[in-house]
Protein backbone atom coordinates (compact mmCIF):
# COMPACT_ATOMS: atom_id res chain seq x y z
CA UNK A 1 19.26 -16.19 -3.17
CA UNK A 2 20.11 -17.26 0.38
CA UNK A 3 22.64 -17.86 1.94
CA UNK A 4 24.47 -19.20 5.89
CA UNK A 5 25.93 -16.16 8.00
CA UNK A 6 28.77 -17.83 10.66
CA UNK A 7 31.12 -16.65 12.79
CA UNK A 8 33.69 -18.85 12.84
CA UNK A 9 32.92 -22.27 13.03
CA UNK A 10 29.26 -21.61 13.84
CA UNK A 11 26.02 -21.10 12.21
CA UNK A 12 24.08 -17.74 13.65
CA UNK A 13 21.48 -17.22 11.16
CA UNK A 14 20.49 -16.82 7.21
CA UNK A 15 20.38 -14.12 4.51
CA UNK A 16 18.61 -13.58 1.97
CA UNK A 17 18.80 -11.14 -0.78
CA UNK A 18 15.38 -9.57 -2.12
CA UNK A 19 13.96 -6.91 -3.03
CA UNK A 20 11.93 -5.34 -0.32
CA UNK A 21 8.31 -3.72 -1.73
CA UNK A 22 9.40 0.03 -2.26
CA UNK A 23 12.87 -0.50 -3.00
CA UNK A 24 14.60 -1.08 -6.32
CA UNK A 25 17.49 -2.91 -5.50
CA UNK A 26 18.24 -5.92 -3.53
CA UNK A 27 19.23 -5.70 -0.07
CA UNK A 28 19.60 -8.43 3.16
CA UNK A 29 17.43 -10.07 5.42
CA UNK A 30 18.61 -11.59 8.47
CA UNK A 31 17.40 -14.36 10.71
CA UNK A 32 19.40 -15.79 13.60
CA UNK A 33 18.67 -19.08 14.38
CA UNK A 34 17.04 -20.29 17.16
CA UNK A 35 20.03 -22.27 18.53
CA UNK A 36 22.31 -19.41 18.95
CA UNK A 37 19.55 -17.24 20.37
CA UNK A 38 18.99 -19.67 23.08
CA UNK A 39 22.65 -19.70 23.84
CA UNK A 40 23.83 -17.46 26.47
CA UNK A 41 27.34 -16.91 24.61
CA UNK A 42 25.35 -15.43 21.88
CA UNK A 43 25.80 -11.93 20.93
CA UNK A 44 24.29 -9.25 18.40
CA UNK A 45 27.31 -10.07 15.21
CA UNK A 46 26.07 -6.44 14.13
CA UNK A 47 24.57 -3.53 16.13
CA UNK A 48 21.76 -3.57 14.01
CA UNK A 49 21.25 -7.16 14.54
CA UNK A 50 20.04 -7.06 18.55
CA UNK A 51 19.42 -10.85 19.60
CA UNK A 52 15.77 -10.88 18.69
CA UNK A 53 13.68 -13.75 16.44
CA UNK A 54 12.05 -13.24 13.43
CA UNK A 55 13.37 -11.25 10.20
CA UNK A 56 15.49 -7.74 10.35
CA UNK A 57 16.37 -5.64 7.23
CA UNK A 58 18.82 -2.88 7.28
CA UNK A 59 17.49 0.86 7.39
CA UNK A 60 16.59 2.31 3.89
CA UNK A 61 19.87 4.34 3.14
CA UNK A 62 21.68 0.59 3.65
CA UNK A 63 21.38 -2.71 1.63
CA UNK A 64 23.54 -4.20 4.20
CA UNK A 65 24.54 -4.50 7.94
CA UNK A 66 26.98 -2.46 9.29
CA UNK A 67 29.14 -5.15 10.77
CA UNK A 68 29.29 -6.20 7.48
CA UNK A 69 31.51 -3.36 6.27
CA UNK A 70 34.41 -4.83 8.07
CA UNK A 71 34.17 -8.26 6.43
CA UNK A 72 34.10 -6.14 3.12
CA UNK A 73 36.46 -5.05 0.77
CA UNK A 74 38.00 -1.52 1.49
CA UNK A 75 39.01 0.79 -1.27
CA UNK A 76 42.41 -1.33 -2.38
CA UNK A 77 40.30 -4.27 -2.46
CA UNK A 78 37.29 -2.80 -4.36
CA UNK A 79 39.69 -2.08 -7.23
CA UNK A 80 40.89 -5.04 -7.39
CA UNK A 81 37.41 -7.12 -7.35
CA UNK A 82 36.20 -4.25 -9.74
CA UNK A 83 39.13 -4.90 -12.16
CA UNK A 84 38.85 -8.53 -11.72
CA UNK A 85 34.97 -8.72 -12.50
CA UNK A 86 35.42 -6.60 -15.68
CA UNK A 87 38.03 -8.95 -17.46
CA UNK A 88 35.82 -11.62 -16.34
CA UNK A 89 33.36 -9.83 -18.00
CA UNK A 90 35.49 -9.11 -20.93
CA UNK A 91 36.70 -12.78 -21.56
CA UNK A 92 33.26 -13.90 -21.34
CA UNK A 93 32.64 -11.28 -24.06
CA UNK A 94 29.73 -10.02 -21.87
CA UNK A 95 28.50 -6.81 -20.57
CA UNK A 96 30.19 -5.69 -17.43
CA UNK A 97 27.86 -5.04 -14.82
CA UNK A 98 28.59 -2.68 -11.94
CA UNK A 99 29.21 -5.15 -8.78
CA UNK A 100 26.73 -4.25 -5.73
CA UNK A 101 27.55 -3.87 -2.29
CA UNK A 102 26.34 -7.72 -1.76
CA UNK A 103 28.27 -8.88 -4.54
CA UNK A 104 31.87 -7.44 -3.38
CA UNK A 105 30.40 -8.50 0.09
CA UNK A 106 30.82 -11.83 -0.95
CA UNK A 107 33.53 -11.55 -3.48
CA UNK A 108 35.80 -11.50 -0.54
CA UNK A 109 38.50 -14.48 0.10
CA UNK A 110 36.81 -16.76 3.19
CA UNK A 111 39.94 -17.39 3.84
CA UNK A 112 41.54 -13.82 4.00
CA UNK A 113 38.28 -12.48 5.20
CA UNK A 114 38.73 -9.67 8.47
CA UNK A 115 37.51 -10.78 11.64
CA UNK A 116 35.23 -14.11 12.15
CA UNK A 117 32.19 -13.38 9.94
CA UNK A 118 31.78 -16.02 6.93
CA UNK A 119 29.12 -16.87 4.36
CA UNK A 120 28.32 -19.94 3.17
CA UNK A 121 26.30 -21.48 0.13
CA UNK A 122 25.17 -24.84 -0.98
CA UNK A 123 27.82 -25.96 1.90
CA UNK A 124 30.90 -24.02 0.24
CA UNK A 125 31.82 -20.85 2.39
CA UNK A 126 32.16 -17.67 0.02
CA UNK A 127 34.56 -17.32 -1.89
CA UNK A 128 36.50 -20.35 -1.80
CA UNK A 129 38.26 -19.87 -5.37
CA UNK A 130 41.08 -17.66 -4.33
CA UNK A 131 45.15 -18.20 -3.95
CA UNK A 132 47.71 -18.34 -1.11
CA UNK A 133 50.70 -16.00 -0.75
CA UNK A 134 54.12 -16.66 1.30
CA UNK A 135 56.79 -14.13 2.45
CA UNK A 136 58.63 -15.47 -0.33
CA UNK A 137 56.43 -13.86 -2.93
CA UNK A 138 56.15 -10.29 -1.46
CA UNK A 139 58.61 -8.69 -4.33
CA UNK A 140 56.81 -10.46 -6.85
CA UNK A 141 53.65 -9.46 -5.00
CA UNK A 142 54.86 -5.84 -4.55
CA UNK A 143 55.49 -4.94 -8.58
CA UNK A 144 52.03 -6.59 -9.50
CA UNK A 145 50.26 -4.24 -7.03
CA UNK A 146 52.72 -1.14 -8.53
CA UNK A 147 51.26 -2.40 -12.08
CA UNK A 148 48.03 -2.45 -10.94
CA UNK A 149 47.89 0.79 -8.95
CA UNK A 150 49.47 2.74 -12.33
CA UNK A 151 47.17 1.22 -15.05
CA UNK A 152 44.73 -0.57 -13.52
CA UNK A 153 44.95 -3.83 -15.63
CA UNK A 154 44.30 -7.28 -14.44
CA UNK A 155 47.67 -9.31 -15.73
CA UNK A 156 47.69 -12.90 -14.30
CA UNK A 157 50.23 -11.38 -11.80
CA UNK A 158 47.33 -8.67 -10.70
CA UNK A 159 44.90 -11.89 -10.66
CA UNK A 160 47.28 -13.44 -8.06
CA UNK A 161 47.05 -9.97 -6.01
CA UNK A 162 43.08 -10.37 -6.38
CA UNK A 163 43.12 -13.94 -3.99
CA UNK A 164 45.11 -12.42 -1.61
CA UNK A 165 44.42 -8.69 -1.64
CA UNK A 166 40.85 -8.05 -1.86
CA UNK A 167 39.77 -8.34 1.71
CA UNK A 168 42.42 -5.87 3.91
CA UNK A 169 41.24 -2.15 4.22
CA UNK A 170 41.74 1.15 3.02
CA UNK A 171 43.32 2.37 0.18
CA UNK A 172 47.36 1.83 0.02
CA UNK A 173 48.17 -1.91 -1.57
CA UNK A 174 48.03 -4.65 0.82
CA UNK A 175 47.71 -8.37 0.38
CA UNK A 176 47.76 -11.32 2.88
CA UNK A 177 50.64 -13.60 3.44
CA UNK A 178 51.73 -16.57 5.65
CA UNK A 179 55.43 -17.53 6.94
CA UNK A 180 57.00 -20.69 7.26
CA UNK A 181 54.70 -21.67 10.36
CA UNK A 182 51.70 -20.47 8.32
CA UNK A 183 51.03 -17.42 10.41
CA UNK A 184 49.08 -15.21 8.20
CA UNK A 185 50.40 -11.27 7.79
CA UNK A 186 48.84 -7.85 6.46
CA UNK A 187 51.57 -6.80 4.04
CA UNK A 188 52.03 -3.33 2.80
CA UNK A 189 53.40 -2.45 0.18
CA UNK A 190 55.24 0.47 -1.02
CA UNK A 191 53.78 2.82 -3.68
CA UNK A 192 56.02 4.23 -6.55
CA UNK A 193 54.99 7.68 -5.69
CA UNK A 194 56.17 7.19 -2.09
CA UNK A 195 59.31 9.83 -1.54
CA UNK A 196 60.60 7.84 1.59
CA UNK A 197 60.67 4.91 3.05
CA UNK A 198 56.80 5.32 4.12
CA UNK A 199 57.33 1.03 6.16
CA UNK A 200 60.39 1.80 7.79
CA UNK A 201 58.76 4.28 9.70
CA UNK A 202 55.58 2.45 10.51
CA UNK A 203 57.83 0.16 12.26
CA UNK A 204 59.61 2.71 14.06
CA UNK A 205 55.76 3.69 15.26
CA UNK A 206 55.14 0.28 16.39
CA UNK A 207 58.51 -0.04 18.35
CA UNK A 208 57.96 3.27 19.90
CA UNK A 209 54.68 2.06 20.76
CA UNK A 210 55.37 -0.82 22.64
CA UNK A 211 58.19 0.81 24.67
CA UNK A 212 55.53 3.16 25.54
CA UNK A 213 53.38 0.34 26.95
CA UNK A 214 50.87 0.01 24.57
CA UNK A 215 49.51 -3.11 22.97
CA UNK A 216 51.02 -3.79 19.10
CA UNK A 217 50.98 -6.79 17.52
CA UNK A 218 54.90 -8.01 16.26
CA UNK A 219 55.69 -6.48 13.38
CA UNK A 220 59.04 -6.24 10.37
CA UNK A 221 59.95 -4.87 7.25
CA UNK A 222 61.35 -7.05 4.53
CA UNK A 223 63.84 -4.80 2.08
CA UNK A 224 62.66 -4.15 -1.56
CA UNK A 225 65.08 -1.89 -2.67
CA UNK A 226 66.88 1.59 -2.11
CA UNK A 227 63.90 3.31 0.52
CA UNK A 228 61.67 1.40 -0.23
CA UNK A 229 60.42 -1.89 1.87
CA UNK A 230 57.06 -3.97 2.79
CA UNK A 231 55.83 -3.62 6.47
CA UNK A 232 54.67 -6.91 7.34
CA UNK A 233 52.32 -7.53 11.08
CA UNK A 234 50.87 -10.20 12.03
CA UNK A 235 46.86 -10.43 11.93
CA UNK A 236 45.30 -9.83 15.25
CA UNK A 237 41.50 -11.79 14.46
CA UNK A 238 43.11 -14.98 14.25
CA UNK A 239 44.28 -17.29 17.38
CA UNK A 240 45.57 -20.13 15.88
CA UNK A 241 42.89 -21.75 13.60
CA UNK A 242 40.39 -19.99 15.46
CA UNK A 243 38.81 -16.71 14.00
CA UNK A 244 37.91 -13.48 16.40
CA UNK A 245 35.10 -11.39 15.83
CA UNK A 246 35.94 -8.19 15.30
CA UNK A 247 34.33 -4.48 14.70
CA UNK A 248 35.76 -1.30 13.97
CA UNK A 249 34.71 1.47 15.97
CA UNK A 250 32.71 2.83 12.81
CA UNK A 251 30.42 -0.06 13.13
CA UNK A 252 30.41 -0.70 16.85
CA UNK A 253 29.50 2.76 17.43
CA UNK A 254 27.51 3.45 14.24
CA UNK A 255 29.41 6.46 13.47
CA UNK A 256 29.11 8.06 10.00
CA UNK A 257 32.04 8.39 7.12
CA UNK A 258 32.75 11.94 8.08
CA UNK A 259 31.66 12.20 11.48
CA UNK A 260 34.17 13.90 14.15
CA UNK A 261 34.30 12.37 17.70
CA UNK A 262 36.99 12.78 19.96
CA UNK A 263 38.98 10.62 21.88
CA UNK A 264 37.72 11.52 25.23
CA UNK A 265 33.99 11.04 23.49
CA UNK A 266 35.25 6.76 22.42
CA UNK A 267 36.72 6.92 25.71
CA UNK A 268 33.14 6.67 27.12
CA UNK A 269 32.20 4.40 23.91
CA UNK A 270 34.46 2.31 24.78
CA UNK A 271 34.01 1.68 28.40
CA UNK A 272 30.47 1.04 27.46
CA UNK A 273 31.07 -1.90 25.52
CA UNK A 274 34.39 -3.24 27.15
CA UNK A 275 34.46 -6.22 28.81
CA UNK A 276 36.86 -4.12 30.89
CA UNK A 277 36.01 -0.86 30.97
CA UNK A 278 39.19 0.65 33.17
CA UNK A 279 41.83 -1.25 31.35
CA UNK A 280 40.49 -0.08 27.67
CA UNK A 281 39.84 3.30 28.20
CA UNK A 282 43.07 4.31 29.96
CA UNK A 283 44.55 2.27 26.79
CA UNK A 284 42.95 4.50 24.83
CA UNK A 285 44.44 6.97 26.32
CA UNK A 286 47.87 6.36 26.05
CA UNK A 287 47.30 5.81 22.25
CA UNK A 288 45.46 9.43 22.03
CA UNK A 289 48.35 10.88 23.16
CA UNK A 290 50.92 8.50 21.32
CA UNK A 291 48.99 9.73 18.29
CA UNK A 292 49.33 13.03 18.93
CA UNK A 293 52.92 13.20 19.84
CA UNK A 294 53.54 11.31 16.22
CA UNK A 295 51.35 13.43 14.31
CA UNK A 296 49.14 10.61 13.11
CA UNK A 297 46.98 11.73 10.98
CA UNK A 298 45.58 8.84 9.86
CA UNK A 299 43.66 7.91 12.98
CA UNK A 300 39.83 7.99 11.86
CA UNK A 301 37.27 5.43 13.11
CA UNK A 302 38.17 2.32 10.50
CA UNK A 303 41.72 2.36 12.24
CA UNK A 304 40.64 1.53 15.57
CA UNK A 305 38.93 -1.91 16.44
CA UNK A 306 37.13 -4.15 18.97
CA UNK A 307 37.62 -7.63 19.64
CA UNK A 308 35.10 -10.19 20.97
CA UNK A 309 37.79 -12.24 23.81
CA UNK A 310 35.56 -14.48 25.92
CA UNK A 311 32.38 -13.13 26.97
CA UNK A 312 33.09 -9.63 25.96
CA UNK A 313 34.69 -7.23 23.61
CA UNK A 314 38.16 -5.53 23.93
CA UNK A 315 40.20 -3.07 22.15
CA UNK A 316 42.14 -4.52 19.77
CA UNK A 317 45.87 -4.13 19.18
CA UNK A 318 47.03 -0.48 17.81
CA UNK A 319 47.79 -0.69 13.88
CA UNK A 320 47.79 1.69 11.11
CA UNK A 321 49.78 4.60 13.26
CA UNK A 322 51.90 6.67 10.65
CA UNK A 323 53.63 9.58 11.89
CA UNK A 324 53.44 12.75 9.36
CA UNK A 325 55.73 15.38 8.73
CA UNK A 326 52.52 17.10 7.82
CA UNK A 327 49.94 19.08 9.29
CA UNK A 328 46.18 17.92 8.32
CA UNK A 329 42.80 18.02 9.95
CA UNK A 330 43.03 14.92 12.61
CA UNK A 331 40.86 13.32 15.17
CA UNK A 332 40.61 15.75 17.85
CA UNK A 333 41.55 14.74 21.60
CA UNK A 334 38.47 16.32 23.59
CA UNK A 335 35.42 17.78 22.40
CA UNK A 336 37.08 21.15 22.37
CA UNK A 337 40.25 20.50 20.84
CA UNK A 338 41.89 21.97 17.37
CA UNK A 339 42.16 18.52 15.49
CA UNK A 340 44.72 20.70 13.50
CA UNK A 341 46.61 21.46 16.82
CA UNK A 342 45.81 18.45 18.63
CA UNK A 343 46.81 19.96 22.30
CA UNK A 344 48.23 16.85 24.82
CA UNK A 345 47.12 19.06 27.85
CA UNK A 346 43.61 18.89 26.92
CA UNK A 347 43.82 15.10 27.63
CA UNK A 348 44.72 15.69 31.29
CA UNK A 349 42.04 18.02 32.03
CA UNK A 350 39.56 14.85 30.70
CA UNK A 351 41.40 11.98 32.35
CA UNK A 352 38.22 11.16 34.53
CA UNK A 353 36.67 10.37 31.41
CA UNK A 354 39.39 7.64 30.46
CA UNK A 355 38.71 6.03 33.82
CA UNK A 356 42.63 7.71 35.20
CA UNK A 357 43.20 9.82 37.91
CA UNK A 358 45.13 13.13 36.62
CA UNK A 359 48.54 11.21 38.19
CA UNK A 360 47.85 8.31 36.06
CA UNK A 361 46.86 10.53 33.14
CA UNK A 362 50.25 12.62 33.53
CA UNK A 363 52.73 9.72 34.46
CA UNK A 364 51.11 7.70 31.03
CA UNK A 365 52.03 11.02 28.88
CA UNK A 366 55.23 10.83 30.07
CA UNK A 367 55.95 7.09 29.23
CA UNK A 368 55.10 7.92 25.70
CA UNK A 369 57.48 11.03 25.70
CA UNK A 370 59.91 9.15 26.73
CA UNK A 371 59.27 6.46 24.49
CA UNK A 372 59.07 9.24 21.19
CA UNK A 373 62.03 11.28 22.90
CA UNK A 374 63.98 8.05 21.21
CA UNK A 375 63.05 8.37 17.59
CA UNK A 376 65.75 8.79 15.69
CA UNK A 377 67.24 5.83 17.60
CA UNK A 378 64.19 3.73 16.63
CA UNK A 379 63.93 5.00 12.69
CA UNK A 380 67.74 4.05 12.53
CA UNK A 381 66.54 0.91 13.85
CA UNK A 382 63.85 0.20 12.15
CA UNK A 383 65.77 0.63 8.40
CA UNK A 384 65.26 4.66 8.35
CA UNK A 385 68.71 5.83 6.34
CA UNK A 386 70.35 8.84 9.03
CA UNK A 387 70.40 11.23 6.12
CA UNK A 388 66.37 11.00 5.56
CA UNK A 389 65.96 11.43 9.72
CA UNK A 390 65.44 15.20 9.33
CA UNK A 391 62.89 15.04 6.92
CA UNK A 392 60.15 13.42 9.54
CA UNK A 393 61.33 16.11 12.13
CA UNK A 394 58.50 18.02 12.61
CA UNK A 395 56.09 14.89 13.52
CA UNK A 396 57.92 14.01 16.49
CA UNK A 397 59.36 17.50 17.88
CA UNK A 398 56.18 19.69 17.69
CA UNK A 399 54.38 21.90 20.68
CA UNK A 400 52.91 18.71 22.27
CA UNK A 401 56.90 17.40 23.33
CA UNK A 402 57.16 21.14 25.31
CA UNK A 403 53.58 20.61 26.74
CA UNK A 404 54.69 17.25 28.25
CA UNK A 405 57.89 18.98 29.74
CA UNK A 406 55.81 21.34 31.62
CA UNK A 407 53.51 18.72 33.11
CA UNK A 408 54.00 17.07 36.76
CA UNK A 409 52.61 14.31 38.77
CA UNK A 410 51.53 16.19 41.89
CA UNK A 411 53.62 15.48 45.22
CA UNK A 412 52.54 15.47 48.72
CA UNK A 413 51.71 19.33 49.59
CA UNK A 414 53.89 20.49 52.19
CA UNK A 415 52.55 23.74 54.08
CA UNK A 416 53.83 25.52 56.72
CA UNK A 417 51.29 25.45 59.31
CA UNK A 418 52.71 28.73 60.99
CA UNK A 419 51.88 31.07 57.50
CA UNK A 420 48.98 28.87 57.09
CA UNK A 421 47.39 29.53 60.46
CA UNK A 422 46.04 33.24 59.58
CA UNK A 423 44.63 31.91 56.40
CA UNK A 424 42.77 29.31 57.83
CA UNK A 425 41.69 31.64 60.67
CA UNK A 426 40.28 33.50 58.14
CA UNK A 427 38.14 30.64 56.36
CA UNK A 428 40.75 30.01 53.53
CA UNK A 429 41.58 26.75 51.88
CA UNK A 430 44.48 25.54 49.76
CA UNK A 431 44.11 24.84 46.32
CA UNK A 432 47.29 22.55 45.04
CA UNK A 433 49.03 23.02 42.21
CA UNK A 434 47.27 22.06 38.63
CA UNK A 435 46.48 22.96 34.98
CA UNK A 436 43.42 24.26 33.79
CA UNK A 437 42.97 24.90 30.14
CA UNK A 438 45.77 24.44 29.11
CA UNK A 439 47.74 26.38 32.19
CA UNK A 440 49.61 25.48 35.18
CA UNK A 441 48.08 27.63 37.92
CA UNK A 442 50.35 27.33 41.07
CA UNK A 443 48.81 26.51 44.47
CA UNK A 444 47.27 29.05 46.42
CA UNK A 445 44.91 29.92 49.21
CA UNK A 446 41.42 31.23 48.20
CA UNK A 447 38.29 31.63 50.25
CA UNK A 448 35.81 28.68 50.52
C-alpha cells in the first residue's frame, strides 16, 4: 500500500508500507518529492527525514517516523480506536486483529489530526469518516467518555467520542470541539474518580501564567456539575484554515520515553532549533520556574512543543501545566537538580544557558512569584469553591516561594574608596554580592 504524506495543503513525498527483507512486519518508506526538495521553504517534516532524495526507512526498533508520533493517537485515543476496531470486528463477526502502529497512524481524524501532517489515498485524506462536535455537546460528550473510561464499551455515544477523540494526547479523556465561529478546542473532561475540581485549576494555571508573562493560548471552563467542569483551550496548530507544523520536544530532540533532561539541557535544544534563539530560551525559562513554583508534575517531553512560524520553528504556547498538591519525581531544572525537590535557585546559577543575564534570570522569577503569590485569588476565579482552596496548598507555598524571597537583582556597588584604598594597595579585588549553589555569599574583597 502507498500512500501521499502533506503538510497542510502540500504534497512532500510518499509512503509506502512493506516489509523490508529481515523484518517481519510492515514498516514505512519515505520519499520526498522532488518539488519540495527543490524548494528553499522546504524542511525535514521529521528528524529522521533530513532533505535528501531517494528512499529512507526508519531505524529497526521503529516501523515509523518519529514526527509521526505526534500526528498519532496518544493513550486516550488508542483506546478508543482499539475499542472501536474490535466492535467493528465484532459486527462483522470477524476476528479482531491487533491494530499496528500504521494502522492507528492512520485511523486518526484528518480533520482533528495534531499539527499539519496529513495522509492521503486514492485522493481522500485519511480518515475522512469521522464526526464533528460543538460546545453544545460537551455534557453529552463528557458522560460517554465516563462510560467509556469505566467499561470500556463502544455505545453509539462512545462511537461519537471515537470521531472526535482519537487524535489529542495522553491519557485523561479529551475530544475536539468547535464554537459558534468554528474555532476548534481541546476539551477535557473530568474523570469520575477525580476528588476536585481537577479544570478549575488548570485554568487558574493558565491565568497565573499569563500574568506572569508567559505565552498561553485563551482558555475556560464550562460547568458540569458540583466540582466538576470541562477545561476547554483553543488549539494552537491551526491559524485560521491554515494548519502549523508542529513537534513535540520528544520528537524534535529524539529523546526516549523515559529519558531525564533538564530544563537548562532543552534550554540549549531549544536555541538550537529556534528561529529565535534568545526569545525561546529565556521563555523557557520563565516556564521552568512557573513549573516549579506550581508543582507541575506533569511536565515531561510530550507536554512541550515546537512550532514551524515562517521560516523557522518556535516554542509553542504553554499547555498541560497542572499544579499538584503532591510530591512525585519531576523534570529536573539543571543537570544537578533533585527532580523531587526541584530547587528555583539552581535556575539562576544556569541563566547563561537560557540566553539571560543573572538580572534577567532573577527579575523573571520574581514576575512569576508574584504572579503565583495570587492563587487563591485566581482559583476563586477560575470556579475553585473557597472551602477546597486549602487542599492545593502545598503546590503553591513550598521551599521554592522562600527561595524567591531571598533572591535580588544586584544594584550598583557602592564602595567607599577610603576603606577600599588599603585593599587595593594590597592587590585585592571586590567580589559583589551573589549566590552560588544555592547560597547568597555577600560581597567581599579577596586577593586576585
Amino acid at each position: 500500500m502507498t500512500f501521499e504524506v502533506w503538510v497542510d495543503d502540500r504534497q512532500t513525498g510518499i509512503c509506502a508500507v512493506e516489509v523490508r527483507p529481515g523484518f517481519q512486519a510492515p514498516s514505512l518508506t519515505f520519499t520526498y518529492l522532488d518539488d519540495w526538495l527543490a524548494d528553499d521553504r522546504a524542511f525535514a517534516i521529521s528528524p529522521d527525514l533530513p532533505l535528501q532524495r531517494g528512499p529512507h526507512t526508519p531505524p529497526p526498533h521503529r516501523t515509523t517516523f518519529v514526527a509521526f508520533d505526534d500526528a498519532a493517537p496518544d493513550r486516550w485515543g488508542r483506546n478508543l480506536l482499539d475499542a472501536g476496531m474490535r466492535r467493528a470486528a465484532r459486527d462483522r463477526r470477524e476476528k479482531f486483529r491487533q491494530p499496528s502502529e500504521i494502522d492507528l497512524l492512520l485511523a486518526v481524524s484528518d480533520e482533528t489530526r495534531q499539527g499539519a501532517l496529513r495522509f492521503r489515498r486514492k485522493g481522500v485524506f485519511l480518515d475522512p469518516a469521522h464526526e464533528r462536535a460543538g460546545i453544545r455537546d460537551l455534557a453529552r460528550l463528557a458522560d460517554a467518555a465516563n462510560r467509556f473510561a469505566e467499561n470500556g464499551e463502544v455505545d453509539e455515544g462512545v462511537k461519537e467520542l471515537i470521531g472526535v477523540g482519537s487524535s489529542p494526547g495522553g491519557a485523561q479523556p479529551k475530544a475536539w470541539v468547535r464554537d459558534e465561529d468554528g474555532t476548534m478546542h481541546l476539551a477535557k473532561f473530568p474523570r469520575t474518580s477525580d476528588v476536585y475540581d481537577i479544570s478549575a485549576w488548570e485554568l487558574a494555571a493558565i491565568r497565573m501564567q499569563a500574568k506572569a508573562g508567559i505565552t498561553v493560548q485563551p482558555s475556560q471552563t464550562v460547568p458540569l456539575g458540583r466540582d466538576h467542569s470541562v477545561f476547554l483551550t483553543r488549539r494552537f496548530d491551526r491559524e485560521g484554515g491554515r494548519r502549523l507544523p508542529y513537534m513535540s520536544f520528544r520528537t524534535a530532540f529524539r529523546i526516549a520515553e523515559h529519558e531525564l533532561v533538564d530544563y537548562a539541557t532543552l534550554a540549549s535544544k531549544v536555541a538550537g532549533i529556534s528561529s529565535s534563539p534568545d526569545a525561546d530560551a529565556a521563555d523557557l525559562f520563565s516556564r521552568a520556574a512557573f513549573t516549579a513554583m506550581v508543582n507541575n508534575i506533569d511536565d515531561h517531553m510530550r507536554n512541550h512543543g515546537l512550532l514551524r512560524m515562517g521560516a523557522g520553528w518556535r516554542l509553542s504556547p504553554s499547555f498541560d501545566v497542572n499544579p499538584s498538591r503532591l510530591d512525585s519525581a519531576a523534570t529536573p531544572l539543571t543537570p544537578e537538580d533533585d527532580p523531587a525537590d526541584r530547587n528555583i535557585e539552581l535556575l539562576v546559577e544556569h541563566a547563561h544557558v537560557f540566553r539571560l543575564t543573572r538580572d534577567q534570570a532573577v527579575q523573571r522569577i520574581q514576575a512569576v512569584d508574584a504572579a503565583v503569590s495570587g492563587w487563591r485569588d485566581e482559583a476563586v476565579g477560575a470556579g475553585v469553591a473557597p472551602d477546597a482552596l486549602d487542599f492545593m496548598m502545598h503546590a503553591f507555598e513550598g521551599e521554592n516561594r522562600a527561595r524567591t524571597a531571598a533572591l535580588a537583582v544586584s544594584g550598583p556597588t557602592v564602595i567607599d574608596m577610603a576603606s577600599a584604598l588599603p585593599h587595593a594597595a594590597s592587590g585585592e579585588v571586590w567580589v559583589k554580592p551573589h549566590v552560588r549553589r544555592g547560597r547568597r555569599i555577600e560581597g567581599h574583597f579577596r586577593r586576585r
